[in-house]
Protein backbone atom coordinates (compact mmCIF):
# COMPACT_ATOMS: atom_id res chain seq x y z
CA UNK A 1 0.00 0.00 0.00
CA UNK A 2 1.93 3.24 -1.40
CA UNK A 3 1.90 6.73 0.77
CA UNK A 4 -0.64 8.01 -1.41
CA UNK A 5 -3.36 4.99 -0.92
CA UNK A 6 -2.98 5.64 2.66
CA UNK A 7 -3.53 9.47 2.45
CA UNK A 8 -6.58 8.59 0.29
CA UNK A 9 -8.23 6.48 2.94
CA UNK A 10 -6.92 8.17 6.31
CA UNK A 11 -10.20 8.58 7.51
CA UNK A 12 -11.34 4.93 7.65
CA UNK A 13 -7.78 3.36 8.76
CA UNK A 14 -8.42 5.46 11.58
CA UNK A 15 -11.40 4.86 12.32
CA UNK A 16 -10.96 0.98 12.08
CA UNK A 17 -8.10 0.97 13.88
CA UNK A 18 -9.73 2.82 16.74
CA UNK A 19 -12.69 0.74 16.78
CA UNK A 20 -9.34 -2.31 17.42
CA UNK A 21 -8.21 -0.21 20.08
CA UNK A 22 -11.21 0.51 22.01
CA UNK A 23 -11.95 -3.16 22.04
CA UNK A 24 -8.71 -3.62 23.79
CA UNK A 25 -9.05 -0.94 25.53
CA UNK A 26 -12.78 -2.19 26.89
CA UNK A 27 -11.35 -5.88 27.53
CA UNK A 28 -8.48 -4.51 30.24
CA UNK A 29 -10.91 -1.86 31.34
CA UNK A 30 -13.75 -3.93 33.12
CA UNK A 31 -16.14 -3.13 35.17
CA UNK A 32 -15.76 0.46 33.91
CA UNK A 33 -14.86 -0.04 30.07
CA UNK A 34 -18.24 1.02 28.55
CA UNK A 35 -18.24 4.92 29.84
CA UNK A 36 -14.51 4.68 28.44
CA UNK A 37 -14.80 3.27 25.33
CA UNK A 38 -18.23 5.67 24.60
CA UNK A 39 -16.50 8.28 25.51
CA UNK A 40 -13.12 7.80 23.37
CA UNK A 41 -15.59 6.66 20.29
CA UNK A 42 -17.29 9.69 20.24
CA UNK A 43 -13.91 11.19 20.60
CA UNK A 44 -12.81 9.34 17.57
CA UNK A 45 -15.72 9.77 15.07
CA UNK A 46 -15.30 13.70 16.41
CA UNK A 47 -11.46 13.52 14.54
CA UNK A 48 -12.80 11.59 11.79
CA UNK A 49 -15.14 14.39 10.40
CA UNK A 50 -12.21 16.49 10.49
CA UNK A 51 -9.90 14.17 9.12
CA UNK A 52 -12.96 13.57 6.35
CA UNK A 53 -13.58 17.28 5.93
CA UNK A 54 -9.80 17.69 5.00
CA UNK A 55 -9.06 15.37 2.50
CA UNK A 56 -8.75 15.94 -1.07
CA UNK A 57 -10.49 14.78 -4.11
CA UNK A 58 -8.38 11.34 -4.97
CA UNK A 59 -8.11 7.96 -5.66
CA UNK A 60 -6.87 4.67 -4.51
CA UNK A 61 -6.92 0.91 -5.20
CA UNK A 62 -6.72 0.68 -9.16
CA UNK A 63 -9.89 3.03 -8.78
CA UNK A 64 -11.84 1.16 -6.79
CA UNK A 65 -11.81 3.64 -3.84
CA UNK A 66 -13.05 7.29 -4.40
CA UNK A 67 -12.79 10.68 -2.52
CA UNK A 68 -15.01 13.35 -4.24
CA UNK A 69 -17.39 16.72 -2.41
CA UNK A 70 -20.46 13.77 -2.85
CA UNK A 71 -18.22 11.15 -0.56
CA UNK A 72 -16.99 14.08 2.57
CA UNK A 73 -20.83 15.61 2.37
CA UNK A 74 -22.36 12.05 2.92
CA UNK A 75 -20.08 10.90 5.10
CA UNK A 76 -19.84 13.71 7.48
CA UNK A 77 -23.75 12.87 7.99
CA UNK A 78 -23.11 9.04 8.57
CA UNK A 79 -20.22 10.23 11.55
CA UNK A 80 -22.79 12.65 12.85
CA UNK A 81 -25.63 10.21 12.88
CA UNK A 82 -23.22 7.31 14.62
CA UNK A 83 -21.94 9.67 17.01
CA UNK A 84 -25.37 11.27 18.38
CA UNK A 85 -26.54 7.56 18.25
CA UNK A 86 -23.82 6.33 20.78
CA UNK A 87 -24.53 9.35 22.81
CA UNK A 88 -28.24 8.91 22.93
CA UNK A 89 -27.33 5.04 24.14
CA UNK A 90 -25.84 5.51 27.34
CA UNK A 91 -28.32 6.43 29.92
CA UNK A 92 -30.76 3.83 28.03
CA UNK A 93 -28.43 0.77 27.94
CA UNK A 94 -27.40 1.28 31.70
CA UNK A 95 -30.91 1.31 32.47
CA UNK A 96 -31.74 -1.93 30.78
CA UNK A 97 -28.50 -3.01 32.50
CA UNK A 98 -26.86 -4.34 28.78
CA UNK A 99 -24.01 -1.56 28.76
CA UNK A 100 -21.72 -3.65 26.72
CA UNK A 101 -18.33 -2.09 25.50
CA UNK A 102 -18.79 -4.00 22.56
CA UNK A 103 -21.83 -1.72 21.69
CA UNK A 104 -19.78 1.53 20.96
CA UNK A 105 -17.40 -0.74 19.26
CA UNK A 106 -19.76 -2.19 16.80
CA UNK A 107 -21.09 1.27 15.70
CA UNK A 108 -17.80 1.98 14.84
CA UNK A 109 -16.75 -1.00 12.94
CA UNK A 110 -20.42 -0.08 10.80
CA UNK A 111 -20.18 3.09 10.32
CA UNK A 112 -16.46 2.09 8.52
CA UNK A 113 -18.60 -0.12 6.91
CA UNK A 114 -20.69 3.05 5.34
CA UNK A 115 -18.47 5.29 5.24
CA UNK A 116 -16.75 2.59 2.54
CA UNK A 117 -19.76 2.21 0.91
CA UNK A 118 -19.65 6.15 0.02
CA UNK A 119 -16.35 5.80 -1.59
CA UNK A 120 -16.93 2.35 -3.37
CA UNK A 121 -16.24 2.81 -6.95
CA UNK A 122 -16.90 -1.09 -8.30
CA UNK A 123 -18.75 -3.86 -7.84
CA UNK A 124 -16.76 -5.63 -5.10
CA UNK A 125 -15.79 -2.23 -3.14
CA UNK A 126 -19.93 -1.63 -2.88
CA UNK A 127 -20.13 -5.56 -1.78
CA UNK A 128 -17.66 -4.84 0.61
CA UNK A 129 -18.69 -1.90 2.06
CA UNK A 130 -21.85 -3.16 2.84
CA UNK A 131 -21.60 -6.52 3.97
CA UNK A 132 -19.32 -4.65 6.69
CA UNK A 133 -21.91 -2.12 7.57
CA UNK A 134 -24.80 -5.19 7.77
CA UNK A 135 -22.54 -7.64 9.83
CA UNK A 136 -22.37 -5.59 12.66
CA UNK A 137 -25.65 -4.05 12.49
CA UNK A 138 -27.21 -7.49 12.49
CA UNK A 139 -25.00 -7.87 16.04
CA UNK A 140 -26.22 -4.36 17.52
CA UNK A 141 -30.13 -5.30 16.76
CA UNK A 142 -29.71 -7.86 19.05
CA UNK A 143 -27.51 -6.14 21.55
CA UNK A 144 -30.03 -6.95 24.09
CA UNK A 145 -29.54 -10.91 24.38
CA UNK A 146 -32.08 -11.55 27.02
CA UNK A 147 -35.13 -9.47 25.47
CA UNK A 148 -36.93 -11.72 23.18
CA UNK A 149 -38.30 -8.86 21.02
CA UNK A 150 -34.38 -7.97 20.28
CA UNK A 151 -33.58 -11.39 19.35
CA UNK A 152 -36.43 -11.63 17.61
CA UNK A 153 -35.39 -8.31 15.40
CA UNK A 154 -31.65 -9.22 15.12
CA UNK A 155 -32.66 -12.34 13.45
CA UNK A 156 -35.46 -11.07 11.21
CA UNK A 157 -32.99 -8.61 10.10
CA UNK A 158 -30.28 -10.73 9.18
CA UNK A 159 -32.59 -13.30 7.66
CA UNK A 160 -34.17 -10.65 5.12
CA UNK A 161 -30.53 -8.52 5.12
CA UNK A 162 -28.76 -12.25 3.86
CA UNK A 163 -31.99 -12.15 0.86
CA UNK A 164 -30.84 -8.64 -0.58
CA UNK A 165 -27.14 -9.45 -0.46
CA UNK A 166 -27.48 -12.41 -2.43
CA UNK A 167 -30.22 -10.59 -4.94
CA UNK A 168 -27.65 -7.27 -5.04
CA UNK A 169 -24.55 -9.91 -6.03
CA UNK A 170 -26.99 -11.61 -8.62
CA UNK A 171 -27.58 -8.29 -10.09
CA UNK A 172 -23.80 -7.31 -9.72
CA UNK A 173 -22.86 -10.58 -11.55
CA UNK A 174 -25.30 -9.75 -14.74
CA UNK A 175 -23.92 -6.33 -14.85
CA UNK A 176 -20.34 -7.57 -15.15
CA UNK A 177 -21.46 -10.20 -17.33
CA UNK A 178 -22.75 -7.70 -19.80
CA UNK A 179 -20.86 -4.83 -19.14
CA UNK A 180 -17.22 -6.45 -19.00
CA UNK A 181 -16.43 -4.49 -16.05
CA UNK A 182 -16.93 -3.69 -12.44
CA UNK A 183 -15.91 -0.01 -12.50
CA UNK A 184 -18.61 2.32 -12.26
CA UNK A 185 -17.12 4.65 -15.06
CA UNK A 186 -16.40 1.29 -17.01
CA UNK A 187 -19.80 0.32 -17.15
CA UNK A 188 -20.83 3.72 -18.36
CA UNK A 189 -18.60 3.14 -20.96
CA UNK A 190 -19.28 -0.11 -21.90
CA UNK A 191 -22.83 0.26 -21.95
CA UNK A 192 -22.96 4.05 -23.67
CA UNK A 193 -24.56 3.21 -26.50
CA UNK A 194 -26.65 0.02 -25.91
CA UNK A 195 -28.60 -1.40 -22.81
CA UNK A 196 -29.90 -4.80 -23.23
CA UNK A 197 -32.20 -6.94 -21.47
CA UNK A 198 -29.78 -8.99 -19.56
CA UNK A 199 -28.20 -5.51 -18.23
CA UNK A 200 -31.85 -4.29 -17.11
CA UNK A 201 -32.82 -7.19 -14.96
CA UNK A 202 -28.80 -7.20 -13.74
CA UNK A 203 -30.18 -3.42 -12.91
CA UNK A 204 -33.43 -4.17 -11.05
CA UNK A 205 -32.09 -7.05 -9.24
CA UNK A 206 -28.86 -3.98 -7.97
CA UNK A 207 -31.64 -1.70 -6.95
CA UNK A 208 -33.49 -4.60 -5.42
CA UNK A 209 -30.81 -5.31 -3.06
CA UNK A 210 -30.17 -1.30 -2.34
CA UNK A 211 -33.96 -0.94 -1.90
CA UNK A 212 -33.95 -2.96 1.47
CA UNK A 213 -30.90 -1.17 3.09
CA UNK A 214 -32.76 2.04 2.84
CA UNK A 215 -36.40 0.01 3.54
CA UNK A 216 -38.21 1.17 0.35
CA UNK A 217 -41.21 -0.31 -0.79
CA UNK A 218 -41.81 -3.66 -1.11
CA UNK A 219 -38.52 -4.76 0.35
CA UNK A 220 -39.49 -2.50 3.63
CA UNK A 221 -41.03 -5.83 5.37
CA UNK A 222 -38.27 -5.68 8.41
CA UNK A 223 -38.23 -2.08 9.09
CA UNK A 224 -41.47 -1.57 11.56
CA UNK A 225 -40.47 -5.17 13.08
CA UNK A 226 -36.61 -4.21 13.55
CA UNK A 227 -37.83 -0.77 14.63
CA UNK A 228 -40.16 -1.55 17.47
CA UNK A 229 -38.08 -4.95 18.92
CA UNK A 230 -34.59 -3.29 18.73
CA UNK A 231 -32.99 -1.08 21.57
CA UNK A 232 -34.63 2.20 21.09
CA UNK A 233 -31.34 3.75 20.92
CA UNK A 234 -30.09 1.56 18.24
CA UNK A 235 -33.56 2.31 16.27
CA UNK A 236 -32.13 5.65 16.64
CA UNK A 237 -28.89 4.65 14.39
CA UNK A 238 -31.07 2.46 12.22
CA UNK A 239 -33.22 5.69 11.28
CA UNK A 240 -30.07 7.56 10.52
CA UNK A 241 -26.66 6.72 9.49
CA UNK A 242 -27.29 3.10 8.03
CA UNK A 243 -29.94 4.96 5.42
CA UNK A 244 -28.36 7.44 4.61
CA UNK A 245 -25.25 5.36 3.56
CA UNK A 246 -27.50 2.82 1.79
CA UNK A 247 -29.27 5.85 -0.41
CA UNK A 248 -25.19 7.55 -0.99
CA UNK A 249 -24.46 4.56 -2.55
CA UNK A 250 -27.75 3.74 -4.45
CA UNK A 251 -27.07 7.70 -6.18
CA UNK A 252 -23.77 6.87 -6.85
CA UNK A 253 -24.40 3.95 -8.57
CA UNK A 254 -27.14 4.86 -10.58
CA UNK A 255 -25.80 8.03 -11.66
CA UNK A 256 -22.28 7.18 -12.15
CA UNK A 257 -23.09 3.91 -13.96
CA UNK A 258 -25.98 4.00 -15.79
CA UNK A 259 -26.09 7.68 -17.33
CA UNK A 260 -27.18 6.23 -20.56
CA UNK A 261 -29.70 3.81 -19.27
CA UNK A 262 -31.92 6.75 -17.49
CA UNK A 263 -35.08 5.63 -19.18
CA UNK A 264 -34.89 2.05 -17.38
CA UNK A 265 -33.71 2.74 -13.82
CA UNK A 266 -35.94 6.19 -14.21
CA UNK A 267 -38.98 3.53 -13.74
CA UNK A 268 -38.03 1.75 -11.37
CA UNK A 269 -36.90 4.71 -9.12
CA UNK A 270 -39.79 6.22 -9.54
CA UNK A 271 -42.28 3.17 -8.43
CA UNK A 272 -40.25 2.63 -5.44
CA UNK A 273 -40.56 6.67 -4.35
CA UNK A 274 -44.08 6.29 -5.50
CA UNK A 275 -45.02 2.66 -3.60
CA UNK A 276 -43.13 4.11 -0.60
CA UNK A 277 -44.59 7.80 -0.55
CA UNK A 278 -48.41 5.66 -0.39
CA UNK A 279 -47.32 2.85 2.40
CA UNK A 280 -45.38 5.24 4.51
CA UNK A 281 -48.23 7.75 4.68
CA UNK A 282 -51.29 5.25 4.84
CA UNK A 283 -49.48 2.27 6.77
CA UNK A 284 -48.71 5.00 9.69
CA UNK A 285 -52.10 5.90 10.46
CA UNK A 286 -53.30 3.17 12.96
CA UNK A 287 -50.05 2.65 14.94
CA UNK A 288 -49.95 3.23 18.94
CA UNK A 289 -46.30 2.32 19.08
CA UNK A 290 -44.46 5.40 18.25
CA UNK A 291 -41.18 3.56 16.95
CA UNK A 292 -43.87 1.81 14.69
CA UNK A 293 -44.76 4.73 13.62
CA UNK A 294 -41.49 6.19 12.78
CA UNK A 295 -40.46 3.33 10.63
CA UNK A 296 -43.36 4.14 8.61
CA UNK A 297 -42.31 7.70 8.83
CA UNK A 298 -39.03 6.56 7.76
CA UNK A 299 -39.89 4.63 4.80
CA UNK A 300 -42.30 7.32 3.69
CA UNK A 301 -39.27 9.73 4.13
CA UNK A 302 -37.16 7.54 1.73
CA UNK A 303 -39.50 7.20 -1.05
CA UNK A 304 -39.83 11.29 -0.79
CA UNK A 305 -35.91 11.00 -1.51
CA UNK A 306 -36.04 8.95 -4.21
CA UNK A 307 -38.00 11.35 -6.01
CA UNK A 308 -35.16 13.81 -6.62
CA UNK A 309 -33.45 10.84 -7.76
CA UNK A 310 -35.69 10.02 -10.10
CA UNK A 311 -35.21 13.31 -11.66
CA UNK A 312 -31.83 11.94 -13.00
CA UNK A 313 -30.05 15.87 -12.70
CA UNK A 314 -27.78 17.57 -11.09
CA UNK A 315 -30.28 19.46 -9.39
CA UNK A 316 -32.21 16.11 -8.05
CA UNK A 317 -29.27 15.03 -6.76
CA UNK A 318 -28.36 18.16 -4.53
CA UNK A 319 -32.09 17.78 -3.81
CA UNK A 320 -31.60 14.29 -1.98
CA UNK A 321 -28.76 15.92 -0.30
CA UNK A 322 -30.12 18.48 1.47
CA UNK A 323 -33.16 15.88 2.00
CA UNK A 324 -30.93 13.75 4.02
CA UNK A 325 -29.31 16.73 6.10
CA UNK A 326 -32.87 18.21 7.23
CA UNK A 327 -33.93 14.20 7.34
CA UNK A 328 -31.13 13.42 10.06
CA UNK A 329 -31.49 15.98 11.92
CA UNK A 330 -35.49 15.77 12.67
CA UNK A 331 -35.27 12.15 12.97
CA UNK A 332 -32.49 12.60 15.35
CA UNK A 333 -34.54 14.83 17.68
CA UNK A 334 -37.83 13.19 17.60
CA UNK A 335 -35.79 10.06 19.01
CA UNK A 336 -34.53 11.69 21.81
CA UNK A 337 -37.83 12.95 22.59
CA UNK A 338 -39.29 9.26 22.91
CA UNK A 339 -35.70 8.09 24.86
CA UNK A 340 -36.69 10.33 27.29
CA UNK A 341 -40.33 9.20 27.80
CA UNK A 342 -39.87 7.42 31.07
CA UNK A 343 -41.71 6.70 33.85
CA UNK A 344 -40.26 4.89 37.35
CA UNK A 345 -37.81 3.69 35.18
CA UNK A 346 -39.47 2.17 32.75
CA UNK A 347 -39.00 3.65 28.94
CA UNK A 348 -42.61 4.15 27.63
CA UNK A 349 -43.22 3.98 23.80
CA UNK A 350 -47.14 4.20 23.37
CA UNK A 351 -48.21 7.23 21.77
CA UNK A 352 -50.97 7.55 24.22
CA UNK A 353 -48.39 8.18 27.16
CA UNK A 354 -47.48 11.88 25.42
CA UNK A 355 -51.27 12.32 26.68
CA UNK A 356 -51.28 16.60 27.79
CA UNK A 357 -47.41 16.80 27.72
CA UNK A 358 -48.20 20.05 27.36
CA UNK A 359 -48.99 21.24 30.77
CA UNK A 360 -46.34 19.39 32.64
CA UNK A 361 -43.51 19.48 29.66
CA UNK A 362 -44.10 22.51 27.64
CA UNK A 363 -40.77 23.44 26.72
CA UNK A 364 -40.33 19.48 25.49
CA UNK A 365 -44.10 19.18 24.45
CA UNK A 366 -43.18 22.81 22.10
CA UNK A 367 -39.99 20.93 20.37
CA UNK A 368 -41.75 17.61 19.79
CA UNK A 369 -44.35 19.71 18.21
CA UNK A 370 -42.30 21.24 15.93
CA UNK A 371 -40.09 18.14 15.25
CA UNK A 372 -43.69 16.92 14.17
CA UNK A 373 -44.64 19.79 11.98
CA UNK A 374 -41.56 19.67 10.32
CA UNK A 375 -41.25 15.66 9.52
CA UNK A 376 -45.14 16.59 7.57
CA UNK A 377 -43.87 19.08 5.96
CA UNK A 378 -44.93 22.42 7.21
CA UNK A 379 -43.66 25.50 6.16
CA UNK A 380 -41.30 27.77 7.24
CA UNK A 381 -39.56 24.31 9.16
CA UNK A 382 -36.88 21.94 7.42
CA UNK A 383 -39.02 19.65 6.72
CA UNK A 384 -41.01 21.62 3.98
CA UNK A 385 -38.03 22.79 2.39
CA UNK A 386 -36.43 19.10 1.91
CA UNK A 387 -39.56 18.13 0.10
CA UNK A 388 -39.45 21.63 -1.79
CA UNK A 389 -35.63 21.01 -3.31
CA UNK A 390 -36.66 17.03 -4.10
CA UNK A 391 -40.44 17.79 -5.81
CA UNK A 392 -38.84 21.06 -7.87
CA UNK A 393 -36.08 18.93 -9.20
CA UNK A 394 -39.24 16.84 -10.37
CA UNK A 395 -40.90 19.25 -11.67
CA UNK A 396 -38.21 20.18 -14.02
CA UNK A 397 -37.22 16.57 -14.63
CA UNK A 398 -40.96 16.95 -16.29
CA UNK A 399 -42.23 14.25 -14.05
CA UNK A 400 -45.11 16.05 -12.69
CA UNK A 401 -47.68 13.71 -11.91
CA UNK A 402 -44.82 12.49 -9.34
CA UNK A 403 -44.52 15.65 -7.57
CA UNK A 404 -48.78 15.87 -7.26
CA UNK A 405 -48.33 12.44 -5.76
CA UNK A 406 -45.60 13.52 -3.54
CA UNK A 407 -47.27 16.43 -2.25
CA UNK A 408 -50.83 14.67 -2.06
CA UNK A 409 -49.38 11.78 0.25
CA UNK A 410 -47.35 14.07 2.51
CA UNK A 411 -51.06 15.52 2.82
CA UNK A 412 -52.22 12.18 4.13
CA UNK A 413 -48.83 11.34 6.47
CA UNK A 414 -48.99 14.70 7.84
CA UNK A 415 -52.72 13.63 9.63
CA UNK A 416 -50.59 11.21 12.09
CA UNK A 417 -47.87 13.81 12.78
CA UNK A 418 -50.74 15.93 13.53
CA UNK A 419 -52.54 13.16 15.69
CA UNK A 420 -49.44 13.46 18.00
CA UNK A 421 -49.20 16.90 18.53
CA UNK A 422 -53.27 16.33 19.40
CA UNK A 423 -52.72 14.02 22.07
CA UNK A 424 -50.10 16.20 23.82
CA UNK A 425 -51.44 19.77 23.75
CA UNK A 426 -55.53 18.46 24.03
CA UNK A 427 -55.84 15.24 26.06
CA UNK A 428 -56.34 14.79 29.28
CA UNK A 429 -52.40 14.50 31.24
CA UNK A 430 -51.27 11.34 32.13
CA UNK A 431 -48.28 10.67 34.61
CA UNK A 432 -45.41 12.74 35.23
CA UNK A 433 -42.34 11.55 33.10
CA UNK A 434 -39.19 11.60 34.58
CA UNK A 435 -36.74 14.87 33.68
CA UNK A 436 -34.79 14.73 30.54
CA UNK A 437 -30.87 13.87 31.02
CA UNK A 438 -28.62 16.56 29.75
CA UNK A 439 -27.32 14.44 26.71
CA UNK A 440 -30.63 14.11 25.61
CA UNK A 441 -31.17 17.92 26.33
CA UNK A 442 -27.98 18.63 23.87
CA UNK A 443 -29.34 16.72 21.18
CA UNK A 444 -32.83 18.25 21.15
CA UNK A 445 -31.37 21.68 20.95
CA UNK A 446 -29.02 20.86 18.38
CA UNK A 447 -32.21 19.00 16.10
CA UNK A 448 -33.99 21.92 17.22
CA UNK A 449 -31.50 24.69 15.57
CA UNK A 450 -31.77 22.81 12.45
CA UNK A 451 -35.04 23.56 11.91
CA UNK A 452 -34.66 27.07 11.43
CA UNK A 453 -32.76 25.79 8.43
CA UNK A 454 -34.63 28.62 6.06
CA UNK A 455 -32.62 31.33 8.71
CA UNK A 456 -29.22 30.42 6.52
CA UNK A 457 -29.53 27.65 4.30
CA UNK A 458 -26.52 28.02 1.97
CA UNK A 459 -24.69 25.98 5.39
CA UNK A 460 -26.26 22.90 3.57
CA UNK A 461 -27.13 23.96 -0.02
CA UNK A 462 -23.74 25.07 -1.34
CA UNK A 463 -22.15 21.68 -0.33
CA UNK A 464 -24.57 19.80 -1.18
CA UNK A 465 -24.56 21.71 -4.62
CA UNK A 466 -20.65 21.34 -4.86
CA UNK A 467 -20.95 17.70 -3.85
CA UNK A 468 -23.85 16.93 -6.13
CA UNK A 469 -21.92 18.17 -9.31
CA UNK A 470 -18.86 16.12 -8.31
CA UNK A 471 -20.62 12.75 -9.79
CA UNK A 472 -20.66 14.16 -13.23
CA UNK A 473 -17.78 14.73 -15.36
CA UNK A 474 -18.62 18.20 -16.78
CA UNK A 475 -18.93 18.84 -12.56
């Protein structure tokens, strides 16, 4: 491995071989070893932004490894959603008695896992990338050995997770087949100027396989399952970081491969957004549990992504971008509003229990409020302007009829948004929830903040711009 290769992939050699030395570092450091280790990690993904944010356009491996403005952008949101996840776990995991050192450890070993995925330039880099990401996520879901409901996820998740790997290598094996090539760029090339059949199903069976890592419609079937019976701290990371990887990697691919095939993957894109957009907004509706309910949120949230990628432009693209930033950071806050629904220590996750929050919790009842308004997409908040950049980008695509349906099913998902904010400012109270920790006060402030996004959004739009460009050539 020359100087250069090394430079090229700093950031995940550190971070790998941090995640080695925390695991030693947890094994010698018993009985205390999971505040260490949760501490340093944090520490660590906190230098590998900056280490990410520094390094230049490159790269590495005969090509198969990439640096470009699209890699830092999404993988600066990947370290930030890892990182607030391990710092939402604590006060949860020692409650439920499970603080394992391993848990910080894992996170880490995943998140080098996506953060390879967002620089994977072939076939076997992508393969790579996120069979390391899955592997220990299917470990984390089950975290909690002795809850049956854990298991029960970890195993339904690695079950389905082990069906889209081998339909996403059946896929990558046509495409080679027909193409010649596992570059990205090579199978532009090779493919410029005539897709046949055999490289079309190669393509649906690729998307097939990327469709379940971000849970779009009809390969969503784990994600409410997964949701409710994992750790509610690890839904937390599942709702972030692992997603947002997962849809990185399904732009890069589509763009960066198939430019001349946009009439075939166009369709396919666009019934996933479509079949997702419907399910996440009428699916959500009857739900109680509200980690149910945000895995419907979730996958509704995804398909409204996939419509800027649909559009097949530059400005779709920077669309899904900003999308994602606004996404994380909403998600991220609503999550720590339900980790800190507890009551004589017992973590409550029925809807019913936000019952006139209001008048004992304004201050959190006024947040979770907004949080809500924003994730249905009510203007000024984030929220409205992520759907804005994604259904514009539509528009000018020409698909129309896509934006009505985007904007007529965020109508519908916005009634159980709204059916939350109900319950806490005009039904009777319910008993007193126990105060918020000061972790969990950070994050809410932070998630707050970000939905005053309209107060200076060229934070997010000019790199997302700059890093939306960088996957075409004339960028």
């Amino acid at each position: 491995m020359s100087a250069s290769q090394i430079a090229t992939a700093l950031p995940e050699i550190v971070l790998v071989l941090g995640a080695i030395a925390l695991l030693l570092i947890g094994v010698f450091s018993e009985p205390r070893g999971y505040s260490l280790v949760t501490s340093l990690s944090v520490l660590l993904l906190a230098v590998v932004i900056v280490l990410v944010a520094m390094s230049p356009d490159a790269k590495a491996f005969s090509g198969s490894f990439t640096v470009d403005a699209f890699s830092r952008f999404t993988k600066i949101l990947v370290l930030i959603g890892a990182g607030t996840a391990i710092l939402m776990s604590s006060d949860y995991l020692k409650a439920k008695g499970i603080e394992k050192f391993e848990y910080p450890v894992m996170i880490l070993l995943a998140t080098t896992g996506m953060m390879m995925m967002l620089s994977a330039n072939d076939l076997i880099a992508l393969y790579i990338g996120l069979e390391l990401q899955s592997l220990a996520l299917y470990v984390v879901a089950s975290i909690h050995r002795d809850d049956l409901k854990s298991t029960e996820a970890g195993l339904k998740y690695f079950v389905l997770g082990a069906l889209s790997s081998g339909m996403l290598l059946y896929g990558a094996s046509l495409i080679y087949g027909f193409s010649g090539t596992i570059s990205f760029t090579g199978i532009a090339t090779a493919v410029k100027d005539h897709v046949g059949l055999g490289l079309i199903f190669g393509i649906v069976f690729l998307l097939a396989g990327l469709a379940f890592k971000i849970s779009a419609v009809p390969f969503h079937m784990w994600t409410p399952d997964v949701y409710e019976g994992a750790p509610t701290p690890v839904t937390t990371l599942f709702a972030g970081a692992p997603k947002i990887a997962a849809m990185g990697l399904l732009v890069r691919v589509i763009i960066t491969s198939f430019p001349s095939a946009l009439a075939q993957w166009q369709q396919i894109v666009v019934f996933l957004s479509i079949a997702s957009m419907a399910l996440g907004s009428f699916a959500a509706i009857g739900q109680n549990n509200i980690k149910r309910l945000m895995a419907y949120s979730s996958i509704g949230h995804m398909g409204f992504a996939l419509v800027g990628l649909a559009a097949g432009t530059v400005e779709g693209v920077q669309g899904v971008l900003i999308y994602l930033a606004l996404y994380l950071g909403t998600t991220v806050g609503t999550f720590a509003c339900i980790l800190s629904m507890k009551r004589d220590g017992t973590y409550v996750e029925n809807i019913n229990d936000l019952s006139g929050l209001s008048d004992k919790y304004p201050v959190r009842a006024y947040v979770l409020a907004a949080l809500m308004f924003s994730l249905a997409g009510i203007p000024p908040l984030s929220g409205f302007w992520g759907k804005w950049y994604v259904f514009v980008a539509a528009v000018h695509a020409n698909l129309y009829w896509l934006a009505v349906l985007g904007v007529l099913t965020s109508v519908v998902g916005a009634f159980y948004y709204l059916r939350v904010v109900k319950i806490m400012f005009f039904d009777a109270p319910s008993q007193n929830l126990e105060p918020m920790s000061g972790t969990m006060r950070a994050v809410l402030f932070v998630s707050a903040v970000t939905l005053a996004y309209i107060l200076y959004p060229a934070l997010i739009n000019g790199p997302a711009a700059s890093a939306a460009a960088s996957l075409w050539p004339a960028g």
